[in-house]
PDB file of N, CA and C in Angstrom:
ATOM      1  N   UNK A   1      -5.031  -8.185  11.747  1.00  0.00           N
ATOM      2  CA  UNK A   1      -4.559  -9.133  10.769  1.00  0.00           C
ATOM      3  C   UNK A   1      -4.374  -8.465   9.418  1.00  0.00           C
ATOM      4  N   UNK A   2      -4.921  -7.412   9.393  1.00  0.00           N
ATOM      5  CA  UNK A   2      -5.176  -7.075   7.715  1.00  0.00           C
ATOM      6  C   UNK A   2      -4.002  -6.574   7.619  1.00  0.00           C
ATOM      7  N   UNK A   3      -3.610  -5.647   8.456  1.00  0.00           N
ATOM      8  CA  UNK A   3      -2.552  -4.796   8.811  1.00  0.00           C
ATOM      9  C   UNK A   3      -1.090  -5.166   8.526  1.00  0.00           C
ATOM     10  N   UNK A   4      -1.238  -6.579   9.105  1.00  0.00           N
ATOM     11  CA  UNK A   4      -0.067  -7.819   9.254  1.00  0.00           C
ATOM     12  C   UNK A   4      -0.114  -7.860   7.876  1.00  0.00           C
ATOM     13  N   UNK A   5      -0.909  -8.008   7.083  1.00  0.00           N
ATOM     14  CA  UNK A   5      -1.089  -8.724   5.585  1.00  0.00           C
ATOM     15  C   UNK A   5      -0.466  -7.693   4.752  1.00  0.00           C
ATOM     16  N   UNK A   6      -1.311  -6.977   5.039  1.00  0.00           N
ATOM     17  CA  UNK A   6      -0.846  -5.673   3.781  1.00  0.00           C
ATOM     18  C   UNK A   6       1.181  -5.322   3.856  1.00  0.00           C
ATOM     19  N   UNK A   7       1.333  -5.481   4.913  1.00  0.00           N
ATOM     20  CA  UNK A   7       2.871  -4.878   5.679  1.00  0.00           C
ATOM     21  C   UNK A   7       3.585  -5.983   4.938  1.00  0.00           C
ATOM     22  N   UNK A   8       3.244  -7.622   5.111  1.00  0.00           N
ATOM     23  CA  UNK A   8       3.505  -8.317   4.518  1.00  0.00           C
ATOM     24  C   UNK A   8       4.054  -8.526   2.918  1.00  0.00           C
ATOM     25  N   UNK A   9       3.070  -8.155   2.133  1.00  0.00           N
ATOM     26  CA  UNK A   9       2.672  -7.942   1.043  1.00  0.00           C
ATOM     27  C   UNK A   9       4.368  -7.329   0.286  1.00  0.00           C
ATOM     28  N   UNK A  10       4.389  -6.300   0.942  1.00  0.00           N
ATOM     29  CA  UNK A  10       5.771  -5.211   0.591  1.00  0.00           C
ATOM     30  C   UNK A  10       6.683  -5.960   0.946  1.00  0.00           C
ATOM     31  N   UNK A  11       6.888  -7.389   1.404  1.00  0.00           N
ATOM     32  CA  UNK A  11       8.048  -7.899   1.232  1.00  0.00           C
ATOM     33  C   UNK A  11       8.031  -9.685   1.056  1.00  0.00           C
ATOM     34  N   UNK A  12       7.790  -9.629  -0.080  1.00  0.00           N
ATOM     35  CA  UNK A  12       7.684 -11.457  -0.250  1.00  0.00           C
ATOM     36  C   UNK A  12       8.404 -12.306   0.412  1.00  0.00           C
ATOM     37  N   UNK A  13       8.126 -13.735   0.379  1.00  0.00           N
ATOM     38  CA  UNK A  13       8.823 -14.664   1.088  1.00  0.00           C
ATOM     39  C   UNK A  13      10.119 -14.841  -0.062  1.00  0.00           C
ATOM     40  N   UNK A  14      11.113 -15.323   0.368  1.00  0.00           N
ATOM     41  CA  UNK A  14      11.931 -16.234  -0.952  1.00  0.00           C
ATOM     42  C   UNK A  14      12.595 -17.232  -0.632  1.00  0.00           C
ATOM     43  N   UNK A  15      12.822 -18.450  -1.142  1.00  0.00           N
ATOM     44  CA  UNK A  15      13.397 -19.379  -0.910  1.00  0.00           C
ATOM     45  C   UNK A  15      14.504 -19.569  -0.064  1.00  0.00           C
ATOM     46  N   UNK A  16      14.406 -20.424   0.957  1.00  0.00           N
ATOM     47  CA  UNK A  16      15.596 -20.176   2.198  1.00  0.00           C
ATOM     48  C   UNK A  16      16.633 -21.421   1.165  1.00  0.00           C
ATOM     49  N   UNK A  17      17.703 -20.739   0.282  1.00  0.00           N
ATOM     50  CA  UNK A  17      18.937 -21.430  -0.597  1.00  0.00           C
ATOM     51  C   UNK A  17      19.589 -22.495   1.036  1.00  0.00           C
ATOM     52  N   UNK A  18      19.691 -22.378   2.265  1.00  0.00           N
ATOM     53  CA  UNK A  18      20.653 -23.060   3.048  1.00  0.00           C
ATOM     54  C   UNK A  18      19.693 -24.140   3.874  1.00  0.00           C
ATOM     55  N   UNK A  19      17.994 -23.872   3.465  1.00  0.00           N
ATOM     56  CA  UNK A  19      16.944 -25.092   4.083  1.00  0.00           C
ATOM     57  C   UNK A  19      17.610 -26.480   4.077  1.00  0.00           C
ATOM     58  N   UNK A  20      18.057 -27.284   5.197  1.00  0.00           N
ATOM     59  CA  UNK A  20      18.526 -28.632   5.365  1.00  0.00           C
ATOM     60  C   UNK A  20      17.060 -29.601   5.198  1.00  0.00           C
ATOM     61  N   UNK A  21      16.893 -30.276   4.738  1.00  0.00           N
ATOM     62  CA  UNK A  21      15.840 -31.609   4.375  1.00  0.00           C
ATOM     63  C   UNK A  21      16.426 -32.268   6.146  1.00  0.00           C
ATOM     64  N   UNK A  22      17.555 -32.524   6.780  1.00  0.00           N
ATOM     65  CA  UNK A  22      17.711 -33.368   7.659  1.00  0.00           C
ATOM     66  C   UNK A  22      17.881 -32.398   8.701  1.00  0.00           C
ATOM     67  N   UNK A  23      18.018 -31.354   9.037  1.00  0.00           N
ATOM     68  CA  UNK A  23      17.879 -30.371  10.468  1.00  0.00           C
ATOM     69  C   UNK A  23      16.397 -28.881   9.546  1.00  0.00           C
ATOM     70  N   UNK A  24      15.491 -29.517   9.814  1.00  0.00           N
ATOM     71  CA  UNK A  24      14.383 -28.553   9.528  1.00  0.00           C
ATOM     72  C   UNK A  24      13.941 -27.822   9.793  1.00  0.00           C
ATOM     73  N   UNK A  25      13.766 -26.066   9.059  1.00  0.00           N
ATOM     74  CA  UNK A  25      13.622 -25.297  10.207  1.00  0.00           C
ATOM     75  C   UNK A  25      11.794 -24.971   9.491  1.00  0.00           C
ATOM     76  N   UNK A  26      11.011 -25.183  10.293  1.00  0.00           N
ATOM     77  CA  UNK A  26       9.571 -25.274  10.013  1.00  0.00           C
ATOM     78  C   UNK A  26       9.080 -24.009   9.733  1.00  0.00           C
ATOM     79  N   UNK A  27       9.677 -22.540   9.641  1.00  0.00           N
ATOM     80  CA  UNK A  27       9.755 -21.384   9.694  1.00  0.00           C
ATOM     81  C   UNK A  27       9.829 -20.927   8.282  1.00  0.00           C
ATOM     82  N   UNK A  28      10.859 -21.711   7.632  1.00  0.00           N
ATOM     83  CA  UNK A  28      11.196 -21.925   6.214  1.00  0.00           C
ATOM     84  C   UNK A  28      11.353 -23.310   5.124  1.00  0.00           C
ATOM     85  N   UNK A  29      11.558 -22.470   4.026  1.00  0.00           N
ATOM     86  CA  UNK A  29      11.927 -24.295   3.613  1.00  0.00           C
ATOM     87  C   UNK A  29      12.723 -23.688   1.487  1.00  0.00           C
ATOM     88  N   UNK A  30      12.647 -24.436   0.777  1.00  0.00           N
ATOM     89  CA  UNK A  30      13.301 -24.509  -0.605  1.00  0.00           C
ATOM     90  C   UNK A  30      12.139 -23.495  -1.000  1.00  0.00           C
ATOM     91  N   UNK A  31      10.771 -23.886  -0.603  1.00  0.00           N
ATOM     92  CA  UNK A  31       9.947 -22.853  -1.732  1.00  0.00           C
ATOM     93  C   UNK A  31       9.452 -21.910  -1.020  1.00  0.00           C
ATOM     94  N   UNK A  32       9.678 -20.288  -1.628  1.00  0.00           N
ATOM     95  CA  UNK A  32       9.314 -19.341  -0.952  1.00  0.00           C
ATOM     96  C   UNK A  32       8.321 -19.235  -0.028  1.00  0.00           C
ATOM     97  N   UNK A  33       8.232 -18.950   1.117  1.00  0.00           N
ATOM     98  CA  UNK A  33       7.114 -18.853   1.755  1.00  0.00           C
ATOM     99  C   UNK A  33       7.261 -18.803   3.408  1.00  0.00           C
ATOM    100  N   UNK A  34       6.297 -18.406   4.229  1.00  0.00           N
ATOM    101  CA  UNK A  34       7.064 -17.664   5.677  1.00  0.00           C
ATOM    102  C   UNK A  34       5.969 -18.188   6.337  1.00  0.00           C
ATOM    103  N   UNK A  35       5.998 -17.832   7.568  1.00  0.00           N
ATOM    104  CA  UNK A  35       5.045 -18.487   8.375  1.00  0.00           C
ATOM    105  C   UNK A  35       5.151 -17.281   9.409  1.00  0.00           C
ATOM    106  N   UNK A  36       3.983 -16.631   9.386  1.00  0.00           N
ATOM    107  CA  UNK A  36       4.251 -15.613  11.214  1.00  0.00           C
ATOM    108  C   UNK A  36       2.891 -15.821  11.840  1.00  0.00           C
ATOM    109  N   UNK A  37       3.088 -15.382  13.030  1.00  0.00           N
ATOM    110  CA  UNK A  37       2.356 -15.719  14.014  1.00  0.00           C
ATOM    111  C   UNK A  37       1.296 -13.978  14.103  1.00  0.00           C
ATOM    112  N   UNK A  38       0.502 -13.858  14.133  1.00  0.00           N
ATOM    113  CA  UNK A  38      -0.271 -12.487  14.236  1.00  0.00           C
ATOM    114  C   UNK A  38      -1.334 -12.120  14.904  1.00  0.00           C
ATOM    115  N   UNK A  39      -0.988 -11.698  16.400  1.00  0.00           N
ATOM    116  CA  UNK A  39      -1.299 -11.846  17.478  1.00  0.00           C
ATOM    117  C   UNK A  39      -1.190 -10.653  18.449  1.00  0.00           C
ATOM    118  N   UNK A  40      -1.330  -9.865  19.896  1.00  0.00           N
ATOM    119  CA  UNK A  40      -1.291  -9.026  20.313  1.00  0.00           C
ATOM    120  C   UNK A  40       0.368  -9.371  20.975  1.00  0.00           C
ATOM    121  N   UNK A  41       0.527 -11.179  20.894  1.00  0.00           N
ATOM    122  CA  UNK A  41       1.711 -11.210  21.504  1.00  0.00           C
ATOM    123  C   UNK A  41       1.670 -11.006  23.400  1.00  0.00           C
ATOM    124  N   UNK A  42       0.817 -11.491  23.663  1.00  0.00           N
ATOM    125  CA  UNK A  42       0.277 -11.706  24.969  1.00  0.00           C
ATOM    126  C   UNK A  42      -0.860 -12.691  25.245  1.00  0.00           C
ATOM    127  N   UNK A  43      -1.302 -13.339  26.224  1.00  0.00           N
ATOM    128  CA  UNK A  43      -2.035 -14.088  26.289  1.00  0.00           C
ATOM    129  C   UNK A  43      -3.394 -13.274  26.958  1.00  0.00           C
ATOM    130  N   UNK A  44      -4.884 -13.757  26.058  1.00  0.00           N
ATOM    131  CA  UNK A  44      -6.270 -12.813  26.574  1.00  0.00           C
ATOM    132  C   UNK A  44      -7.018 -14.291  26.849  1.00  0.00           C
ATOM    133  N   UNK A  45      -7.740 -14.008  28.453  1.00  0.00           N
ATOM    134  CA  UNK A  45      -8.072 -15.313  28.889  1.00  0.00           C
ATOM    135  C   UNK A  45      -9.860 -15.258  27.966  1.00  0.00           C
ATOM    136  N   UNK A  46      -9.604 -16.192  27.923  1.00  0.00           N
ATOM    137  CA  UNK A  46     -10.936 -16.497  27.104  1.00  0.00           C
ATOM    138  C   UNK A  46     -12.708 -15.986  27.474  1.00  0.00           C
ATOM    139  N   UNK A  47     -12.613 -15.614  29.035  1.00  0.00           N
ATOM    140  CA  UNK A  47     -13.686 -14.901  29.057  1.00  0.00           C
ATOM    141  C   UNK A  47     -13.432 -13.244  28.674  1.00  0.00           C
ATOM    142  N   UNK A  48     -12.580 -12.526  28.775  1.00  0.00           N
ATOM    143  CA  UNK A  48     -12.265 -11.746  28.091  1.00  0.00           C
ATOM    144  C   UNK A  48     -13.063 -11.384  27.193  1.00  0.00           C
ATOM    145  N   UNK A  49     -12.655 -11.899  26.028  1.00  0.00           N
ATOM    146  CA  UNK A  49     -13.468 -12.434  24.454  1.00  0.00           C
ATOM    147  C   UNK A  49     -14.944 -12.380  24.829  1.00  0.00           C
ATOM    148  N   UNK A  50     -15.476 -13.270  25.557  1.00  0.00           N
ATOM    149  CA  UNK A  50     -17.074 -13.835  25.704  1.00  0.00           C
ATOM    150  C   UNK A  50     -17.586 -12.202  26.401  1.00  0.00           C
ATOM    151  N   UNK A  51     -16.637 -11.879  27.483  1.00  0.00           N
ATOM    152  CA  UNK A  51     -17.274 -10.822  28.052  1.00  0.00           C
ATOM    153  C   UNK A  51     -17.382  -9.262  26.756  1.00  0.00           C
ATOM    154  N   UNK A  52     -16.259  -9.472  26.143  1.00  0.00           N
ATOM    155  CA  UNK A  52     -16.324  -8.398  24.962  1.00  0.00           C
ATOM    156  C   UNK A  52     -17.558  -8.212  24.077  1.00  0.00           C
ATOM    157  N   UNK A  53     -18.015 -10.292  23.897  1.00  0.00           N
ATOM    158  CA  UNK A  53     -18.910  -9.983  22.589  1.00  0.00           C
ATOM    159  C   UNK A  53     -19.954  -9.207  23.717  1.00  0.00           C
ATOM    160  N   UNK A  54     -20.480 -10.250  24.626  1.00  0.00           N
ATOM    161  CA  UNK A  54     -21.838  -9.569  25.668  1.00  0.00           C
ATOM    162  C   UNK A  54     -21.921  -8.419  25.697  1.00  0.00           C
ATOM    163  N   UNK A  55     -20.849  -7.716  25.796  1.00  0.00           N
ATOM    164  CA  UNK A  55     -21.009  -5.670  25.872  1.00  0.00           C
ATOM    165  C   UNK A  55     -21.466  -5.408  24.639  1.00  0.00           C
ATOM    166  N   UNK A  56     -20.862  -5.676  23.839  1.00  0.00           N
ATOM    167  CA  UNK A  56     -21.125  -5.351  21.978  1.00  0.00           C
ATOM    168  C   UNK A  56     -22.490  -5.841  21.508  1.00  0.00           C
ATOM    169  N   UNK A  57     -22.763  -6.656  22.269  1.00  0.00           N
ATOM    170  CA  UNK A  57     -24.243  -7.495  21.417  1.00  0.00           C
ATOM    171  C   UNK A  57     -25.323  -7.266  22.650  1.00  0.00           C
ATOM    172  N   UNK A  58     -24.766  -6.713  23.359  1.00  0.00           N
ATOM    173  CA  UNK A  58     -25.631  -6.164  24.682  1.00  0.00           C
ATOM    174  C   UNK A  58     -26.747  -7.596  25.309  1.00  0.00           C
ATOM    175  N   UNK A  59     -25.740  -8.514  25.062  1.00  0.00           N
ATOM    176  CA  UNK A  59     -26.795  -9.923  25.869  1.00  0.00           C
ATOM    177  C   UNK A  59     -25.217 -10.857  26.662  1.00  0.00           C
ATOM    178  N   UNK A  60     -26.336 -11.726  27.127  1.00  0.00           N
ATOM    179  CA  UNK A  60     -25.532 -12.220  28.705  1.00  0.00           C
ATOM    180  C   UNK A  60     -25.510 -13.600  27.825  1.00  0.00           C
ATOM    181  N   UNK A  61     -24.135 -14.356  27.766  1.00  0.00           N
ATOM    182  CA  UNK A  61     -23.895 -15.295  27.334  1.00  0.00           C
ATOM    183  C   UNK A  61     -24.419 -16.607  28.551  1.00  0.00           C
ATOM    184  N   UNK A  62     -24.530 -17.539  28.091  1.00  0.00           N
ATOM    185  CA  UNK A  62     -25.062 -18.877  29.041  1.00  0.00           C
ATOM    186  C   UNK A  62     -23.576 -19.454  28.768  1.00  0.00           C
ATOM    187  N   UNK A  63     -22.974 -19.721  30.126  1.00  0.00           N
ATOM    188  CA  UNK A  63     -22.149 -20.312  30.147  1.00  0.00           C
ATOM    189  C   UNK A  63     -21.718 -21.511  30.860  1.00  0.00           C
ATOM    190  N   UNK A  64     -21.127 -22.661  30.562  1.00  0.00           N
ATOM    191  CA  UNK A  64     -21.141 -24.001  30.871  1.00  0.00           C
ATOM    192  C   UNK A  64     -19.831 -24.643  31.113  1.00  0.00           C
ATOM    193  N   UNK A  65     -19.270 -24.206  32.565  1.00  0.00           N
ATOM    194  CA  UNK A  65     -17.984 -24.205  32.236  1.00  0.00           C
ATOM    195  C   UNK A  65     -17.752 -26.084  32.673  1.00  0.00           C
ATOM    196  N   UNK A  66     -16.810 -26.608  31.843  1.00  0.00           N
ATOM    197  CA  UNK A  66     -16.844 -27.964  31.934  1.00  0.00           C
ATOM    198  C   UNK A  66     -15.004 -28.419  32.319  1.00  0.00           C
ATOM    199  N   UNK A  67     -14.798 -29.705  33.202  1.00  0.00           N
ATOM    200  CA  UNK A  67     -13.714 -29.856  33.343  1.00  0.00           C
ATOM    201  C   UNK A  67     -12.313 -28.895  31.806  1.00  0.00           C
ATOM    202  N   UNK A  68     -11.342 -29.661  31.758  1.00  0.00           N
ATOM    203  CA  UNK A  68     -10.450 -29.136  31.016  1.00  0.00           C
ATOM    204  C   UNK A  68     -10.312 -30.218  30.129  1.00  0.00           C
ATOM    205  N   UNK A  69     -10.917 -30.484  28.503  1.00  0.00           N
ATOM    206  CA  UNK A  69     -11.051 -31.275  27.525  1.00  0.00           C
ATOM    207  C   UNK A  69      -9.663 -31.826  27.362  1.00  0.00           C
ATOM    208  N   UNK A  70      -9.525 -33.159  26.323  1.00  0.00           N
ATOM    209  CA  UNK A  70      -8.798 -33.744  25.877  1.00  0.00           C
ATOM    210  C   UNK A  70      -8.019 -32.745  24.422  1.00  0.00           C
ATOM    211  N   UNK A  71      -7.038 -32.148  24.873  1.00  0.00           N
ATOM    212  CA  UNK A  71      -6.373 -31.478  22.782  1.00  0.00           C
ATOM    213  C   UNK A  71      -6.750 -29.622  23.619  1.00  0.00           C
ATOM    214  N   UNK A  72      -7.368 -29.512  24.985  1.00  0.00           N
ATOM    215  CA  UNK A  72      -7.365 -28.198  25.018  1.00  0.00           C
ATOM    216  C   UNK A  72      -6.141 -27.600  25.532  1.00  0.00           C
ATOM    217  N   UNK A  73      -5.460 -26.731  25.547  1.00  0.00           N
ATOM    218  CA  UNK A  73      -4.412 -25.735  25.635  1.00  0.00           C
ATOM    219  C   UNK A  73      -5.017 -24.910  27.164  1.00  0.00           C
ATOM    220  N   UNK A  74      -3.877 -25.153  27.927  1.00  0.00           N
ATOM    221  CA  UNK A  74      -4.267 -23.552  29.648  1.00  0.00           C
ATOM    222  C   UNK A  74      -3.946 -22.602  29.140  1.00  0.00           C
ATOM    223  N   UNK A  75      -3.000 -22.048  27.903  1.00  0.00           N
ATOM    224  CA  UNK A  75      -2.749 -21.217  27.594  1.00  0.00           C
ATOM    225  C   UNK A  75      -1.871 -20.628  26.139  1.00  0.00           C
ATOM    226  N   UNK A  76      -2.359 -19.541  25.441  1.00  0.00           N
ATOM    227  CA  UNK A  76      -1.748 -19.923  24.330  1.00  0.00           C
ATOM    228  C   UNK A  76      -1.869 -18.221  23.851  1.00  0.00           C
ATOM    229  N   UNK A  77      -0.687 -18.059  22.715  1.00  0.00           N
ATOM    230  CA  UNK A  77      -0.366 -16.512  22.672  1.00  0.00           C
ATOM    231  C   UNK A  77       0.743 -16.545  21.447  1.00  0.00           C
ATOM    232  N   UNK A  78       0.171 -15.722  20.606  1.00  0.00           N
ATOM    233  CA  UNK A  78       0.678 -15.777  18.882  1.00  0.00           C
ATOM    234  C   UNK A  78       2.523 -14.838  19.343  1.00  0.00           C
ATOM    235  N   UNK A  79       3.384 -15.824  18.945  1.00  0.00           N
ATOM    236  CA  UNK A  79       5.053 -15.196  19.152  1.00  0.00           C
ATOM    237  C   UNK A  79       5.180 -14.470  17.831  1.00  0.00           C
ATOM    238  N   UNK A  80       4.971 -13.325  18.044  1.00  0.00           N
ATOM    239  CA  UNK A  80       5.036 -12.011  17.155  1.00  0.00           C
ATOM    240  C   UNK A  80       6.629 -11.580  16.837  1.00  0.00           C
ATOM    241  N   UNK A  81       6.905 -12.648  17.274  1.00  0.00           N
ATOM    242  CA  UNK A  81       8.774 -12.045  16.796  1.00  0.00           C
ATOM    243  C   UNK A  81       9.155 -11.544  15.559  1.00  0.00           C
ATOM    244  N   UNK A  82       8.747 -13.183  14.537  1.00  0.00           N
ATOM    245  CA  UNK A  82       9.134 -12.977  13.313  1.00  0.00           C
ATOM    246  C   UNK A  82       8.300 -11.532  12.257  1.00  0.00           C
ATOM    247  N   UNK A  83       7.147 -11.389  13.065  1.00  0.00           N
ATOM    248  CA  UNK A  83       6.573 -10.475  12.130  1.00  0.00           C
ATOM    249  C   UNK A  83       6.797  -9.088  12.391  1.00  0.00           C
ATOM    250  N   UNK A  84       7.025  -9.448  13.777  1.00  0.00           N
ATOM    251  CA  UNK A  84       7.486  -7.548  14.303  1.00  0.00           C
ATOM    252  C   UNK A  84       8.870  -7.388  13.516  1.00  0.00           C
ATOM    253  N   UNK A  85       9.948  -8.415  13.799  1.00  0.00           N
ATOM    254  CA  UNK A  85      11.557  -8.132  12.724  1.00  0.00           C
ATOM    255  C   UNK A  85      10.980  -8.027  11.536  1.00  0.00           C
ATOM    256  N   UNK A  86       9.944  -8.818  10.512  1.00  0.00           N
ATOM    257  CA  UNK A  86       9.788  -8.959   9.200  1.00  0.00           C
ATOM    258  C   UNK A  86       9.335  -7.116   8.621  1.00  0.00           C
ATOM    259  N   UNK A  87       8.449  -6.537   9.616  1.00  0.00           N
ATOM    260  CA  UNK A  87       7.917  -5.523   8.951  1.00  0.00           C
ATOM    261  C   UNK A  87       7.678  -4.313  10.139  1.00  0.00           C
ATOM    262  N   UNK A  88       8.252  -4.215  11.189  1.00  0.00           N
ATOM    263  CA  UNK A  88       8.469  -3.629  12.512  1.00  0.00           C
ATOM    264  C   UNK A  88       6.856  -3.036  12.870  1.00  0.00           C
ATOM    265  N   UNK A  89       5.944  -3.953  12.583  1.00  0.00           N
ATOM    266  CA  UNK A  89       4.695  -3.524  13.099  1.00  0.00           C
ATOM    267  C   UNK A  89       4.499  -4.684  14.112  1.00  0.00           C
ATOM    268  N   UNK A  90       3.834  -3.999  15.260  1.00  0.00           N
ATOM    269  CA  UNK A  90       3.054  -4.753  16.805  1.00  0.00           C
ATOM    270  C   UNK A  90       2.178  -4.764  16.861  1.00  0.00           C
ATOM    271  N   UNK A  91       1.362  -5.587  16.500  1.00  0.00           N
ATOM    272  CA  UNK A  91      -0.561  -5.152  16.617  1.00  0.00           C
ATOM    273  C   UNK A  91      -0.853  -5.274  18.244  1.00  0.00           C
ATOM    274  N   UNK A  92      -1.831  -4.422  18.088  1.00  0.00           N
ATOM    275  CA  UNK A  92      -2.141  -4.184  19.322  1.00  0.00           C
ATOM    276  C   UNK A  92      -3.611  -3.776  19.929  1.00  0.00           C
ATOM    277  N   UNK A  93      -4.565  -4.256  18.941  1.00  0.00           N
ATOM    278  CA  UNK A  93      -5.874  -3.694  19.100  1.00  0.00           C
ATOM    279  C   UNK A  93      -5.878  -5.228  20.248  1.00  0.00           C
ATOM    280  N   UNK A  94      -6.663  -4.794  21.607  1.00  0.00           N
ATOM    281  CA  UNK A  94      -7.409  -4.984  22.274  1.00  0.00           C
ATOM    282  C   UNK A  94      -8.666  -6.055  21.927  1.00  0.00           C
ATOM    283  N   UNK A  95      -8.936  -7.045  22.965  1.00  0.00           N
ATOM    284  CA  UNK A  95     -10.095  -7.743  22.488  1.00  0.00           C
ATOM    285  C   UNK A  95     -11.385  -7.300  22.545  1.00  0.00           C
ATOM    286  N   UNK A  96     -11.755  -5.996  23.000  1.00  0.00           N
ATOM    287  CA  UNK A  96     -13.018  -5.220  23.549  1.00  0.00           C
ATOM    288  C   UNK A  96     -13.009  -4.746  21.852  1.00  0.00           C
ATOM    289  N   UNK A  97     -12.004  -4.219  21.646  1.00  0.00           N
ATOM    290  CA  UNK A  97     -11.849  -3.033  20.189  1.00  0.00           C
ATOM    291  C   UNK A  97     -11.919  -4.384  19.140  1.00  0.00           C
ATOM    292  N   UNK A  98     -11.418  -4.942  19.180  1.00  0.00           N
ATOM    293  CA  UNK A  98     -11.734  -5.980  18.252  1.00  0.00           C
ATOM    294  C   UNK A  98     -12.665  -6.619  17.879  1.00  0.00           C
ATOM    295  N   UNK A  99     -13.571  -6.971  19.101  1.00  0.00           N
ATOM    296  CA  UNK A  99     -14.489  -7.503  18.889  1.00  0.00           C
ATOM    297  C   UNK A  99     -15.897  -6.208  18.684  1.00  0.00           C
ATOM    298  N   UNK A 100     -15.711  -5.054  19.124  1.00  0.00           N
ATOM    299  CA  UNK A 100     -16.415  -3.911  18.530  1.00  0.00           C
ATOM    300  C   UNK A 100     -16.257  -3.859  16.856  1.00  0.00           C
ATOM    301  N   UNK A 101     -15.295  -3.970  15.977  1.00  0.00           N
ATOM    302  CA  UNK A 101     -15.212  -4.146  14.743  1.00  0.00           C
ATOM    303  C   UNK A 101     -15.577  -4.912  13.963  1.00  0.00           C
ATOM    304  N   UNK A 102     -15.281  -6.226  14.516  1.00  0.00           N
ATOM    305  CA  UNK A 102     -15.723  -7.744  13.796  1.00  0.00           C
ATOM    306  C   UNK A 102     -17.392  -7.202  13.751  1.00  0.00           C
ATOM    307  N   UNK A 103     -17.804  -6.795  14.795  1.00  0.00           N
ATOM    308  CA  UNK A 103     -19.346  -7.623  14.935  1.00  0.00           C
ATOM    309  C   UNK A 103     -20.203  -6.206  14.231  1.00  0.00           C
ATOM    310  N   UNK A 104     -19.178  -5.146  14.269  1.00  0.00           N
ATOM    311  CA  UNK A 104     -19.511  -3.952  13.354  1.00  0.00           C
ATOM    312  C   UNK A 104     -19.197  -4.174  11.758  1.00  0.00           C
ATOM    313  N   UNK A 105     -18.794  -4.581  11.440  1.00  0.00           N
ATOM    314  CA  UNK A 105     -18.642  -5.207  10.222  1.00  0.00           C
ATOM    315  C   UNK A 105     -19.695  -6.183   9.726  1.00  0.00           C
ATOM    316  N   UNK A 106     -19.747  -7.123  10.894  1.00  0.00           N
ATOM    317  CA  UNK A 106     -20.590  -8.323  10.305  1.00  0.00           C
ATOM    318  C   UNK A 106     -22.155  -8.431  10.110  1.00  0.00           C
ATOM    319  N   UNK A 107     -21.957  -7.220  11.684  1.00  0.00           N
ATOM    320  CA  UNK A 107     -23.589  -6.768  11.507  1.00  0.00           C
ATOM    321  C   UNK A 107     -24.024  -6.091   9.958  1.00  0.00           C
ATOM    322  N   UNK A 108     -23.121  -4.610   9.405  1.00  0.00           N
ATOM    323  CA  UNK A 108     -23.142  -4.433   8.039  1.00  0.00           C
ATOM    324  C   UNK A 108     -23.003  -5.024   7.304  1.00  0.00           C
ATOM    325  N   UNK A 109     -22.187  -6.352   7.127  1.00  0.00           N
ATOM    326  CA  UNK A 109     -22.314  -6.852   5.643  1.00  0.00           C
ATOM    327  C   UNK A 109     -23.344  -8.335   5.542  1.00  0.00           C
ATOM    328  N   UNK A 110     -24.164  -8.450   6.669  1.00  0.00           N
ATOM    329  CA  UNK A 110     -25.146  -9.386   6.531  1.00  0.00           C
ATOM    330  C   UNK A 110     -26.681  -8.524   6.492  1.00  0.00           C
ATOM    331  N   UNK A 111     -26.623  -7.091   7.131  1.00  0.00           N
ATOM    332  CA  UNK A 111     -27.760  -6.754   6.974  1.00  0.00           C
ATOM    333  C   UNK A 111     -27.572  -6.105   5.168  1.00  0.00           C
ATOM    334  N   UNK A 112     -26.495  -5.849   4.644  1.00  0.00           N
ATOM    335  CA  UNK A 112     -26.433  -5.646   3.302  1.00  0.00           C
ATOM    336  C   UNK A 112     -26.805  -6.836   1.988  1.00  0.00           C
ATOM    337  N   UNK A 113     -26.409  -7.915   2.748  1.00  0.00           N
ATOM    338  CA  UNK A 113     -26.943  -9.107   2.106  1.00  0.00           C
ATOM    339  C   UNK A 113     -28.474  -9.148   1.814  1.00  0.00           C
ATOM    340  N   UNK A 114     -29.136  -8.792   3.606  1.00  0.00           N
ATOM    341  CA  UNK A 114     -30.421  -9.046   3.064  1.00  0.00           C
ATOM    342  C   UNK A 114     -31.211  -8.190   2.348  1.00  0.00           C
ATOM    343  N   UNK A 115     -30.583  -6.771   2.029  1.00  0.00           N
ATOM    344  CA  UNK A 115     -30.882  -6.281   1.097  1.00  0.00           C
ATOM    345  C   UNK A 115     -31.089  -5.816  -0.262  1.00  0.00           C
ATOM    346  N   UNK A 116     -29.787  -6.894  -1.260  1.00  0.00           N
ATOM    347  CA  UNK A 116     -29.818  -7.422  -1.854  1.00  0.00           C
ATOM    348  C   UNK A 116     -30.690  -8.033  -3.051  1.00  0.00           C
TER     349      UNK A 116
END
């Protein structure tokens, strides 16, 4: 994400001058500003993730798997179009590598807190 941001950064949004009020394109609009999706651009099934943190935090998650909720999604995956054309970067870190960073990070900046 940071990656996405910074790449971002080097090229502002600006006002889409041809935005219709009556055919809307939700992408754009009159006041500068963009909308991208920032994602590996593939779909990672959700134990994936759970199995990533368990390696990283070296414990066995309790898991409770329950029918399929009311508002939940079978499947879902960030469309990296606009941001790969906007700034020709593909992210691509992995949910194992990802979640090795987050929790490497978080572990440092909370045990820095309590030192404080």
């Amino acid at each position: 994400m940071v990656e996405s941001i910074f790449r971002l950064i080097h090229s502002p949004a600006k006002p889409n001058d041809h935005w219709d009020p009556q055919n809307p394109d939700p992408s754009s609009s009159r006041a500068p500003f963009r909308v991208h999706n920032v994602g590996r651009g593939m779909p990672v099934p959700l134990l994936d993730f759970i199995r990533a943190i368990e390696t990283e935090c070296k414990l066995k998650a309790m898991l409770n798997f329950l029918p399929i909720q009311p508002g939940d999604v079978e499947e879902t995956f960030a469309d990296i179009t606009s941001l790969v054309s906007e700034t020709g970067f593909e992210p691509n870190v992995s949910p194992e590598e990802g979640m090795t960073r987050f929790i490497g990070w978080f572990r440092e900046y909370y045990l820095n807190q309590k030192s404080d």
